[in-house]
Protein backbone atom coordinates (compact mmCIF):
# COMPACT_ATOMS: atom_id res chain seq x y z
CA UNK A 1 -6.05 13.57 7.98
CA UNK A 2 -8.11 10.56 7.78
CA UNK A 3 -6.33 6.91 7.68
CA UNK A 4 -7.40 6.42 3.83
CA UNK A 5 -6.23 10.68 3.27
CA UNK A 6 -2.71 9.23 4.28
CA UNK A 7 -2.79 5.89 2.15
CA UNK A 8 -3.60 8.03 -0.71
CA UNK A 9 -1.01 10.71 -0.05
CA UNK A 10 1.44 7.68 0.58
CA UNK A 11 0.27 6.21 -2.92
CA UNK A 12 0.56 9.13 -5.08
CA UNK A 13 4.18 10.08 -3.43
CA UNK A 14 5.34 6.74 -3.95
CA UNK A 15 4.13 6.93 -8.10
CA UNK A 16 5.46 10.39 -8.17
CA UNK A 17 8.55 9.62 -7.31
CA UNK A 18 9.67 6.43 -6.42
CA UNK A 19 11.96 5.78 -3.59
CA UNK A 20 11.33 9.11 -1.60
CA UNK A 21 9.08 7.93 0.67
CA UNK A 22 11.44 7.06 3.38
CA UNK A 23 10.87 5.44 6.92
CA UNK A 24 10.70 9.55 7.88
CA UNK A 25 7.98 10.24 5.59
CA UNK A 26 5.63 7.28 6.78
CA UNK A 27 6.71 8.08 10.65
CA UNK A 28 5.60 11.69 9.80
CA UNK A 29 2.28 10.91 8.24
CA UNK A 30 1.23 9.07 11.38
CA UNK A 31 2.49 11.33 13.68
CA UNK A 32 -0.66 14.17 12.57
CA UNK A 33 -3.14 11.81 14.83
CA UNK A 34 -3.36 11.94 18.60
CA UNK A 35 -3.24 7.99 18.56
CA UNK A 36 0.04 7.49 16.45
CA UNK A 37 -0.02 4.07 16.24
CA UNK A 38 -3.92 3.35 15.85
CA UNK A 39 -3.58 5.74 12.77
CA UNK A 40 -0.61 3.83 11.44
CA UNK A 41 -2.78 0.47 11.55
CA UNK A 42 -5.83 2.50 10.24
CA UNK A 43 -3.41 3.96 7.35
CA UNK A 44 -2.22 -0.04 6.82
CA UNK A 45 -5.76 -1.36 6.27
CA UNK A 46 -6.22 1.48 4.05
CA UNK A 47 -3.63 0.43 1.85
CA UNK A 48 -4.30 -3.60 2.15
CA UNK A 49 -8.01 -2.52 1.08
CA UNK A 50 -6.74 -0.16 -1.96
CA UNK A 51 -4.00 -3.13 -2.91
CA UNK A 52 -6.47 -5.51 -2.88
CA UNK A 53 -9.48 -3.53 -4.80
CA UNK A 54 -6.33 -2.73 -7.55
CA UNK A 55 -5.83 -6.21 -7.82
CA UNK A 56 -9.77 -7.15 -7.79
CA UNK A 57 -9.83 -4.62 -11.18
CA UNK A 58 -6.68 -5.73 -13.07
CA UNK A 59 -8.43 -9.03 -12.77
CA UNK A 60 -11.84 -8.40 -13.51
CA UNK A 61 -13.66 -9.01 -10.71
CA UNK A 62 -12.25 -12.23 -10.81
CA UNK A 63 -11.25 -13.05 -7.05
CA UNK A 64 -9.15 -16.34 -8.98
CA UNK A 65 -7.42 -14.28 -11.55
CA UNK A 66 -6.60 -11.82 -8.69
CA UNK A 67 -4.89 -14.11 -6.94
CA UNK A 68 -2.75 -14.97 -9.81
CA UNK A 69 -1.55 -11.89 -10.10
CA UNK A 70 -0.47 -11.15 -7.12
CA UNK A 71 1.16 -14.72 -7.09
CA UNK A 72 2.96 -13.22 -10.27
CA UNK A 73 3.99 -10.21 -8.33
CA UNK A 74 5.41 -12.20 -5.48
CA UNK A 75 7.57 -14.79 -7.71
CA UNK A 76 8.76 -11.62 -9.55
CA UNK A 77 9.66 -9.73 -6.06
CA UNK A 78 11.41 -12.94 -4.78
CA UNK A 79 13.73 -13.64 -7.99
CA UNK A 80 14.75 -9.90 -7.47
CA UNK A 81 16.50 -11.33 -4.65
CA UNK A 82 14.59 -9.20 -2.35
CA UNK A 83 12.90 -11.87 -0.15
């Protein structure tokens, strides 16, 4: 399984069903590669790259109004409490 296979699979678990995708889960999805930990920075690139392309489309193309967002995202993640 590829690096961006495993960000994907990690992706659609996660929407799926939230909260099931455990510390196990992701050790287990980088465990399939003969380099363990070259697949789990592979697999973390993926996801930056899919994150950030998400983020690119919610805002149009719009690198600014990207950027807002994900400022949005981050005030709303630390007022959770969960900084």
């Amino acid at each position: 399984m590829t690096p961006e296979d495993t960000a994907i699979a990690l992706l659609r678990a996660t929407l799926e069903a939230p909260g099931t995708v455990t510390d196990t889960v992701l050790i287990e999805a980088v465990m399939v590669s003969e380099d363990p930990q070259q697949h789990h920075l592979d697999t973390t690139k993926s996801l930056m790259r899919f994150c950030a392309g998400l983020l690119n489309l919610m805002g149009g193309n719009r690198p600014q109004v990207a950027l807002n967002i994900l400022e949005s995202i981050e005030s709303a993640y630390k007022t959770q409490g969960r900084d």
